[in-house]
N, C-alpha and C. Protein backbone atom coordinates (compact mmCIF):
# COMPACT_ATOMS: atom_id res chain seq x y z
N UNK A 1 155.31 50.56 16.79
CA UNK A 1 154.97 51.12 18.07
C UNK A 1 155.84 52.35 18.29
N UNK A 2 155.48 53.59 18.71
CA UNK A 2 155.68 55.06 18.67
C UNK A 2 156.03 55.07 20.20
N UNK A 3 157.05 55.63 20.71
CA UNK A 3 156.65 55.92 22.39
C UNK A 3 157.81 57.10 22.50
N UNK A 4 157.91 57.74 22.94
CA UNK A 4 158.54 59.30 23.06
C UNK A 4 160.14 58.47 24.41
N UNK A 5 160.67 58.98 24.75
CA UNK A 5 161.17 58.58 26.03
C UNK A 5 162.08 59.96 26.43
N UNK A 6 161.80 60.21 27.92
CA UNK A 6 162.37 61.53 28.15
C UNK A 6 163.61 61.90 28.79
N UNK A 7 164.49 60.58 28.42
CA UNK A 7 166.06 60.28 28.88
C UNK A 7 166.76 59.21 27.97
N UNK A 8 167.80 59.44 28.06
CA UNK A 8 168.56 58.53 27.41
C UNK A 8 168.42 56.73 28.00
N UNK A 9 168.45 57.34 29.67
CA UNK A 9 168.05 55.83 30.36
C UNK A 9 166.54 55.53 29.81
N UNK A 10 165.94 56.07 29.71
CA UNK A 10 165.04 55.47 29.91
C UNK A 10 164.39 54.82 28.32
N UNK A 11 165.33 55.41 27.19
CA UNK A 11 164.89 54.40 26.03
C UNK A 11 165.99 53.29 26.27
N UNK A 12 167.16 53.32 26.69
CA UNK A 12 168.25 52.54 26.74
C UNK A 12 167.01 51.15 27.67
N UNK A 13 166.43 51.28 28.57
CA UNK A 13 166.04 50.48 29.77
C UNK A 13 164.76 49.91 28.87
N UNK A 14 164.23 50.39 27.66
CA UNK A 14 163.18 49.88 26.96
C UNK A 14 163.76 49.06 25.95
N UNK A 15 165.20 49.35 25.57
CA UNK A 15 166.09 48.30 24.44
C UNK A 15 166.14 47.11 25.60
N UNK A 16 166.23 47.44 26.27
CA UNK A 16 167.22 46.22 27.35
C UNK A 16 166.08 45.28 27.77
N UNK A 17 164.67 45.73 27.76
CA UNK A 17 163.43 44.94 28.27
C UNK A 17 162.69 44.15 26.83
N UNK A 18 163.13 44.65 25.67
CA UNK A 18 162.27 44.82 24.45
C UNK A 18 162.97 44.21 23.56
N UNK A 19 164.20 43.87 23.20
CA UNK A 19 165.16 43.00 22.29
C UNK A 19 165.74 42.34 22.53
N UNK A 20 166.16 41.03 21.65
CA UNK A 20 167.19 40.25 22.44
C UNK A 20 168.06 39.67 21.04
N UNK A 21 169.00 39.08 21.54
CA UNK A 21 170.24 38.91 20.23
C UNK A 21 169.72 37.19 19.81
N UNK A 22 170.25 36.36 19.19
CA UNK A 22 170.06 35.45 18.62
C UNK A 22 170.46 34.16 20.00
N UNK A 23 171.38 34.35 20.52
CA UNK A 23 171.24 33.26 21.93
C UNK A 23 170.56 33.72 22.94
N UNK A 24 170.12 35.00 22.92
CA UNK A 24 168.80 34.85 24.19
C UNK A 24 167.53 34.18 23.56
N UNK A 25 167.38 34.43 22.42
CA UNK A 25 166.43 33.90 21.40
C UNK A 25 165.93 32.43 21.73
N UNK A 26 167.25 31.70 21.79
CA UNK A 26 167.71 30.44 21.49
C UNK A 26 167.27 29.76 22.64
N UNK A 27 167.87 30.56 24.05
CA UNK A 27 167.35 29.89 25.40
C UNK A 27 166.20 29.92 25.35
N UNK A 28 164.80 30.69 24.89
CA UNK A 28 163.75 31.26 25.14
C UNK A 28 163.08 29.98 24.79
N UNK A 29 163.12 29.51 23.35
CA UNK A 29 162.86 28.71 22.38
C UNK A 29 163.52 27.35 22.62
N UNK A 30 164.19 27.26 23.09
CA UNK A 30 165.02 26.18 23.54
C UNK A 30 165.36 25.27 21.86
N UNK A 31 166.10 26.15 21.39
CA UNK A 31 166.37 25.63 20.08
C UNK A 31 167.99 26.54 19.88
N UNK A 32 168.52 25.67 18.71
CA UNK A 32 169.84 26.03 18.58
C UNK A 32 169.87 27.30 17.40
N UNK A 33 171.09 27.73 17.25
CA UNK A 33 171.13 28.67 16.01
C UNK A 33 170.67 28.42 14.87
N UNK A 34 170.79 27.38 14.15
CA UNK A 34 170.55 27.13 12.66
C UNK A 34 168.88 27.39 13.10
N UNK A 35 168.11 26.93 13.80
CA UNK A 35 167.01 26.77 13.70
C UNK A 35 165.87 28.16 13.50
N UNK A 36 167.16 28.69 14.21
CA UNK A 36 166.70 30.43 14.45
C UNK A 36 166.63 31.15 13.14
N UNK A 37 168.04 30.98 12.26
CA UNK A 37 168.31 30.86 11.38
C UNK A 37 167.49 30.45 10.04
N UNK A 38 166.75 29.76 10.21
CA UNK A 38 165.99 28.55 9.39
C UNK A 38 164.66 29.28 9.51
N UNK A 39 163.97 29.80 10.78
CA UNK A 39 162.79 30.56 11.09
C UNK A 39 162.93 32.03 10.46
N UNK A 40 164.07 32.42 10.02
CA UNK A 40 164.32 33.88 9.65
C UNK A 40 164.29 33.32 8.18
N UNK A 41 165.05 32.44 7.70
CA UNK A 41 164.55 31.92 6.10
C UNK A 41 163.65 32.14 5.49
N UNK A 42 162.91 31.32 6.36
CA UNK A 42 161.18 30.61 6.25
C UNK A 42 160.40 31.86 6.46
N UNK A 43 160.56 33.26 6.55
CA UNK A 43 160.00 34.06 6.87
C UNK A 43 158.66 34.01 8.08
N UNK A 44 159.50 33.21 8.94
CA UNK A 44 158.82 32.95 9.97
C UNK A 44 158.92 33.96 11.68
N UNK A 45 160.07 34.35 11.30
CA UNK A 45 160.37 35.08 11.98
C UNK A 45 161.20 36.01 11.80
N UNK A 46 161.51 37.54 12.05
CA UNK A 46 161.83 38.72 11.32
C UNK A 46 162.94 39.00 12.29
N UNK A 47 163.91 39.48 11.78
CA UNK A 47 165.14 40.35 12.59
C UNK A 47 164.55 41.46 12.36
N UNK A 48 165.11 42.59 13.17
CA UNK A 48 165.24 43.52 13.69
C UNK A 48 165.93 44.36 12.74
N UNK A 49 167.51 43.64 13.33
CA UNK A 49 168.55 44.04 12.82
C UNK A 49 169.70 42.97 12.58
N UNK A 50 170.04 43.03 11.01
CA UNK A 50 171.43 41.78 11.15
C UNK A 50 172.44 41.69 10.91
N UNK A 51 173.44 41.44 12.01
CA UNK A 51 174.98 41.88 12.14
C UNK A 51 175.26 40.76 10.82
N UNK A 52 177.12 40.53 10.84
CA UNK A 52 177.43 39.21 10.42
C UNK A 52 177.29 37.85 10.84
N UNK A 53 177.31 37.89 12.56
CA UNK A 53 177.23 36.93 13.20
C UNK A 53 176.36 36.74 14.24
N UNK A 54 175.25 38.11 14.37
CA UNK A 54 174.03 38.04 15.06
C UNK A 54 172.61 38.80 14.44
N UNK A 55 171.76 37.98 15.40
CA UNK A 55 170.14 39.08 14.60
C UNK A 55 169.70 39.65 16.21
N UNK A 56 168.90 40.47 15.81
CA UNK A 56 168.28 41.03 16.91
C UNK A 56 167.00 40.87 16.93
N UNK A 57 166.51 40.27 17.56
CA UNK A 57 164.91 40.34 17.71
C UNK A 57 164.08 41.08 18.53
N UNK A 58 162.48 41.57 18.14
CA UNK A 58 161.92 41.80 19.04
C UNK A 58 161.56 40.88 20.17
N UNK A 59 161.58 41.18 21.91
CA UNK A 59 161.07 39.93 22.25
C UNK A 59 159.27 39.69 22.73
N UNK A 60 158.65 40.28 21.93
CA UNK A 60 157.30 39.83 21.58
C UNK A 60 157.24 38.62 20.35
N UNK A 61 158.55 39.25 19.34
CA UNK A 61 157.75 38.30 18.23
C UNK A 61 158.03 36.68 18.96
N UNK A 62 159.28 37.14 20.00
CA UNK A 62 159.99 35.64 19.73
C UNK A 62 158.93 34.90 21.34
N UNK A 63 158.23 35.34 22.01
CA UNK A 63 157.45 35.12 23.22
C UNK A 63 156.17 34.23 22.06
N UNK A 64 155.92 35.07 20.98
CA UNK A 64 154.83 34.46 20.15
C UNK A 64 155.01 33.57 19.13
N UNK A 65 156.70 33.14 19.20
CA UNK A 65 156.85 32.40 18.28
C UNK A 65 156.86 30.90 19.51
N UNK A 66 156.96 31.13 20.74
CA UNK A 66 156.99 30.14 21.83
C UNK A 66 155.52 29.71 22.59
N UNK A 67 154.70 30.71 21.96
CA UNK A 67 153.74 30.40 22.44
C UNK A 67 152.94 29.25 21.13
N UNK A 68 153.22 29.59 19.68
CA UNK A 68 152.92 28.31 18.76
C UNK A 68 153.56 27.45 19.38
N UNK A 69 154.66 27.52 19.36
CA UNK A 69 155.64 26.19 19.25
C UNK A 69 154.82 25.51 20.72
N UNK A 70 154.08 25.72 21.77
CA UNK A 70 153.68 25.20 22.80
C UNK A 70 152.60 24.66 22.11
N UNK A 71 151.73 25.43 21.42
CA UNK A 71 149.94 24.98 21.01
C UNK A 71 150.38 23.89 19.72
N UNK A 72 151.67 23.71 19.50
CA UNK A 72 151.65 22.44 18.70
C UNK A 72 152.42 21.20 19.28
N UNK A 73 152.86 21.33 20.43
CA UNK A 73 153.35 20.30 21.39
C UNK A 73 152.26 19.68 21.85
């Protein structure tokens, strides 16, 4: 996805609406680290970006990784 932004705030305010680190992840999903962990393995779910001790996700993929995890509950 391409989008121009015509301030510094205003791509900064699209990181801040649009990514999230590995424990916002976690609350979303209501699952712990390894599991997150385990979904990034499994090529189930994709980082972003990955520190030593965090990933970054988009938060679409991880909204659509909560919306399976509901249609199989």
């Amino acid at each position: 996805m391409y989008k121009s932004f015509e301030t510094k705030d205003d791509f900064l305010n699209f990181l801040s609406d649009n990514i999230l680190n590995t424990n916002e992840a976690c609350e979303i999903l209501g699952c712990k680290r390894q599991n997150i962990a385990d979904l990034v393995e499994r090529h189930k779910l994709t980082a972003v970006k990955t520190f030593p001790r965090d990933r970054i996700f988009l938060k679409d993929d991880i909204l659509e990784r909560l919306k399976l995890k509901k249609q199989r509950d």
